[in-house]
N, C-alpha and C. Protein backbone atom coordinates (compact mmCIF):
# COMPACT_ATOMS: atom_id res chain seq x y z
N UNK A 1 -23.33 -61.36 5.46
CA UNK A 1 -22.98 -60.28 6.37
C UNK A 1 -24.21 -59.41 6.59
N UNK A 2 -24.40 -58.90 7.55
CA UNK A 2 -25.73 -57.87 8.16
C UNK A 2 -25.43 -56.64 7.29
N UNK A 3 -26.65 -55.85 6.89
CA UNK A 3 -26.38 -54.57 6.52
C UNK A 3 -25.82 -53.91 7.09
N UNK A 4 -25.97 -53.34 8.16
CA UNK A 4 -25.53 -52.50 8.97
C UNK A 4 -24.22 -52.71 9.17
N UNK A 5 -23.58 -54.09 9.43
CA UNK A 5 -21.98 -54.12 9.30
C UNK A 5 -21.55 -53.99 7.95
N UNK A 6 -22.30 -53.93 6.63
CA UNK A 6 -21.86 -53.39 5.68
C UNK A 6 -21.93 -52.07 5.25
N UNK A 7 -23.07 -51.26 5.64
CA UNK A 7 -22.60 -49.92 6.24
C UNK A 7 -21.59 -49.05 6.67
N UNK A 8 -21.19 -49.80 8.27
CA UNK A 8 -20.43 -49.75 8.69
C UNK A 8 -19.20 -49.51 7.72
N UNK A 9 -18.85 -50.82 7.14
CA UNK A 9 -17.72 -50.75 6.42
C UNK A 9 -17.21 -49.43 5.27
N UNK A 10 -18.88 -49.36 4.40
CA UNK A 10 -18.62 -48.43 3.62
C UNK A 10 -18.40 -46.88 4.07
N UNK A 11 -18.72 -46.79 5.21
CA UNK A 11 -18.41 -45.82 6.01
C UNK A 11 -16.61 -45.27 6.38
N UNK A 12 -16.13 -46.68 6.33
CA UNK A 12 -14.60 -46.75 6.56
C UNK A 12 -14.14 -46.43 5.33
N UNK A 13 -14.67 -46.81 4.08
CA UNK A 13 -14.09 -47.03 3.44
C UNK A 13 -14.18 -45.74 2.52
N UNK A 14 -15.14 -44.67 2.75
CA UNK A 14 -15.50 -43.58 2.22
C UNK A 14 -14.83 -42.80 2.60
N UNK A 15 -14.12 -42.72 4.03
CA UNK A 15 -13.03 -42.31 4.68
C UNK A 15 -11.78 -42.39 4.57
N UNK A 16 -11.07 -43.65 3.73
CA UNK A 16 -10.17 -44.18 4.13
C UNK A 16 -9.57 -44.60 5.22
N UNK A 17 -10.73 -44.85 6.10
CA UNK A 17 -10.13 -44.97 7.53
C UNK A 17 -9.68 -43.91 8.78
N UNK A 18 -9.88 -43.01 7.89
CA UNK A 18 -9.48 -41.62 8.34
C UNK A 18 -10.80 -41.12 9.35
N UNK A 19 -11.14 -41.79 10.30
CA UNK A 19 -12.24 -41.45 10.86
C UNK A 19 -12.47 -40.39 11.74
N UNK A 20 -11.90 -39.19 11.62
CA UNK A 20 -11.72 -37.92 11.68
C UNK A 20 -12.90 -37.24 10.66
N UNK A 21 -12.00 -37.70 9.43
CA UNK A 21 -13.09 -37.41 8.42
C UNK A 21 -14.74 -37.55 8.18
N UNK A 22 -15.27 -38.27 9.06
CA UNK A 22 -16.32 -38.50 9.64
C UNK A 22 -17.51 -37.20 9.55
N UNK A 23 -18.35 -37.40 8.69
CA UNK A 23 -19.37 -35.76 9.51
C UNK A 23 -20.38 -35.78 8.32
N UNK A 24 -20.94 -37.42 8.20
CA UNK A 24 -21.80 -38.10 7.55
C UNK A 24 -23.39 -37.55 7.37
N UNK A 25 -23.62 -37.02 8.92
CA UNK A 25 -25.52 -36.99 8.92
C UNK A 25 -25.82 -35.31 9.76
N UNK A 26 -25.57 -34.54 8.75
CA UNK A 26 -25.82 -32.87 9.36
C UNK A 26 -27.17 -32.54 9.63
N UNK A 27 -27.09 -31.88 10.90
CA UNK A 27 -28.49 -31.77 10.75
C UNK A 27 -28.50 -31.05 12.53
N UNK A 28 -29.59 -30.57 12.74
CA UNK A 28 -30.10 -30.33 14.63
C UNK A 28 -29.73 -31.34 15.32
N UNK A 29 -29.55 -30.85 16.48
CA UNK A 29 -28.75 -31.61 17.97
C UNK A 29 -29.46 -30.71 18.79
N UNK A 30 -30.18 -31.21 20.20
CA UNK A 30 -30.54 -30.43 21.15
C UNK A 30 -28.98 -29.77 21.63
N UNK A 31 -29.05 -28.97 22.95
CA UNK A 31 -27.54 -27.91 23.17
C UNK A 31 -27.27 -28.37 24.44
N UNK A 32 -28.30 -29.87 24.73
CA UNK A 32 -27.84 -30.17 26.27
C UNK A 32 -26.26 -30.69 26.16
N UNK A 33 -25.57 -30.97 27.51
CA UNK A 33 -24.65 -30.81 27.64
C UNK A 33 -24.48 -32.26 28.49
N UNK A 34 -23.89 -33.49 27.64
CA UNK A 34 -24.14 -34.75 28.38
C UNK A 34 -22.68 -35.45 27.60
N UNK A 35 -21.55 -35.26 27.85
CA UNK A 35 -20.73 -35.87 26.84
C UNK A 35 -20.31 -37.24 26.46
N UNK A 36 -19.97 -37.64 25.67
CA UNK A 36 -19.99 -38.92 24.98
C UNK A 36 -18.88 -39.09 24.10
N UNK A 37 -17.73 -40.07 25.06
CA UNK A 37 -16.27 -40.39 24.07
C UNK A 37 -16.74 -41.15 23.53
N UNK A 38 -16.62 -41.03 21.72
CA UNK A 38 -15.85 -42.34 21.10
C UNK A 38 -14.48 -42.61 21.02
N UNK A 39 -14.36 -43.82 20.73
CA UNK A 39 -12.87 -44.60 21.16
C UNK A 39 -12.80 -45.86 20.25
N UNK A 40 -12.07 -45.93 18.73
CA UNK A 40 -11.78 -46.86 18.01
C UNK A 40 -10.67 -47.06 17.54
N UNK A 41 -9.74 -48.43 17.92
CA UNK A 41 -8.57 -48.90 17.89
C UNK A 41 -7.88 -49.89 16.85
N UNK A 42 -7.59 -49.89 15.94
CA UNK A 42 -7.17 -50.79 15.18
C UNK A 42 -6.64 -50.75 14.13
N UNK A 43 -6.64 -51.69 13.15
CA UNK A 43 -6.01 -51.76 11.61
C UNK A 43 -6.77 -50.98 10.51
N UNK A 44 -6.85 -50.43 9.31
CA UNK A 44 -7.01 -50.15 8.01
C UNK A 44 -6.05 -50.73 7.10
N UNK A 45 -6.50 -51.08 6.74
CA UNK A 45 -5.28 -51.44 5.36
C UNK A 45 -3.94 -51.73 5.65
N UNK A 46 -3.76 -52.48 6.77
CA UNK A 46 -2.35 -52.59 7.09
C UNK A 46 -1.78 -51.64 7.84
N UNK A 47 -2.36 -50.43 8.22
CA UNK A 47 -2.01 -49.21 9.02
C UNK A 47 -2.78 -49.21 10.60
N UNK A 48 -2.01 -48.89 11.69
CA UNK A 48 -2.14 -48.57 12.59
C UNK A 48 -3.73 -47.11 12.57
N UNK A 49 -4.47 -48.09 13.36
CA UNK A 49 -5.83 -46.47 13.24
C UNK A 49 -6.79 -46.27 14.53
N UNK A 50 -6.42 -45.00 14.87
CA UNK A 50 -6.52 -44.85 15.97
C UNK A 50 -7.51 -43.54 16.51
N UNK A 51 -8.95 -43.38 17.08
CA UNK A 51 -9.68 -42.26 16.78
C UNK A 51 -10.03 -42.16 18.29
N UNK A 52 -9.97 -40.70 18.83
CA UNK A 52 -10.91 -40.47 20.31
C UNK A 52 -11.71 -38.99 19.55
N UNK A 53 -12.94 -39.51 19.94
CA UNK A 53 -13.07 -38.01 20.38
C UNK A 53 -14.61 -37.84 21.05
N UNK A 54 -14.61 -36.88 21.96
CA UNK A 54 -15.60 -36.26 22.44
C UNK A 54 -16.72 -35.66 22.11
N UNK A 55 -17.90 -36.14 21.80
CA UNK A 55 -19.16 -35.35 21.39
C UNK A 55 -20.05 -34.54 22.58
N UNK A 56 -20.64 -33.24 21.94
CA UNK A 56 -21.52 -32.97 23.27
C UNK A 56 -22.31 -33.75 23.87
N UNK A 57 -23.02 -34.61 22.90
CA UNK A 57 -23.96 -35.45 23.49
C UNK A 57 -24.32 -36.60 22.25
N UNK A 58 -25.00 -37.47 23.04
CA UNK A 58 -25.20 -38.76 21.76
C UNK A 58 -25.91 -38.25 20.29
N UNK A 59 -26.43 -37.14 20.73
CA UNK A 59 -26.86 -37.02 19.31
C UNK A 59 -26.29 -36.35 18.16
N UNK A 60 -24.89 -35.90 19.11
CA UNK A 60 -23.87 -35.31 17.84
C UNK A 60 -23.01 -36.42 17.90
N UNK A 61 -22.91 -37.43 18.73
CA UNK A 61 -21.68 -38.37 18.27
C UNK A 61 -22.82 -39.22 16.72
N UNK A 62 -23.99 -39.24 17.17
CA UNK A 62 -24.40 -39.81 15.50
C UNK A 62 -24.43 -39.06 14.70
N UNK A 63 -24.87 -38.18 14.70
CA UNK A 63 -24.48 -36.68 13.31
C UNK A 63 -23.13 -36.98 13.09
N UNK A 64 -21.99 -37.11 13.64
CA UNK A 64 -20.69 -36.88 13.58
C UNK A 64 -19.96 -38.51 13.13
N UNK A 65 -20.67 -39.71 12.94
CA UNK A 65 -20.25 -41.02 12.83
C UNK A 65 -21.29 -41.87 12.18
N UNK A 66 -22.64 -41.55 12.02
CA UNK A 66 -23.26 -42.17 11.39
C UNK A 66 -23.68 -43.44 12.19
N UNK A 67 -23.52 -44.84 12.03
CA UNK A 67 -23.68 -45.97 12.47
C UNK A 67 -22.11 -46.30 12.81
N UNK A 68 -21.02 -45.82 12.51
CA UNK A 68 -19.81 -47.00 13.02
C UNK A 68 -20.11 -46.98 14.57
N UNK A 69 -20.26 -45.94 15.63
CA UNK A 69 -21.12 -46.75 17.18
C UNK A 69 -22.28 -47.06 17.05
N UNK A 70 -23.06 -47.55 16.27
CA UNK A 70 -24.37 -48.19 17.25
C UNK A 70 -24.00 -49.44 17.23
N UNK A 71 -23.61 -49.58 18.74
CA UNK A 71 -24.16 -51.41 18.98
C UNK A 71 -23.95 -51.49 20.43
């Protein structure tokens, strides 16, 4: 398996899936104003899991998720 999809995983799994809980890499974000949905649909552990949400811009959706979007 690739690192990064094992990443990924431990990312889920540090969460419980709860990817709300999310808010991995703190740090500066420019204050432009460019927004950026994430949108992830599926299983955890047998549970229905289901996440939207809106960042100001790409560089708080990675502050705010880490690697589960890059690809």
């Amino acid at each position: 398996m690739h690192l990064h999809l094992l990443y990924v995983h431990y990312l889920r799994v540090y969460v419980d899936g709860h990817l709300d809980a999310l808010d991995v890499r703190p740090g500066p974000c420019t204050r432009e104003y460019a927004p950026v949905t994430a949108r992830a649909v599926g299983f955890w552990q047998d549970r229905p899991v289901a996440y939207t949400r809106t960042f100001d811009n790409r560089c708080e959706l990675h502050r705010g998720t880490d690697a589960l979007f890059d690809f």
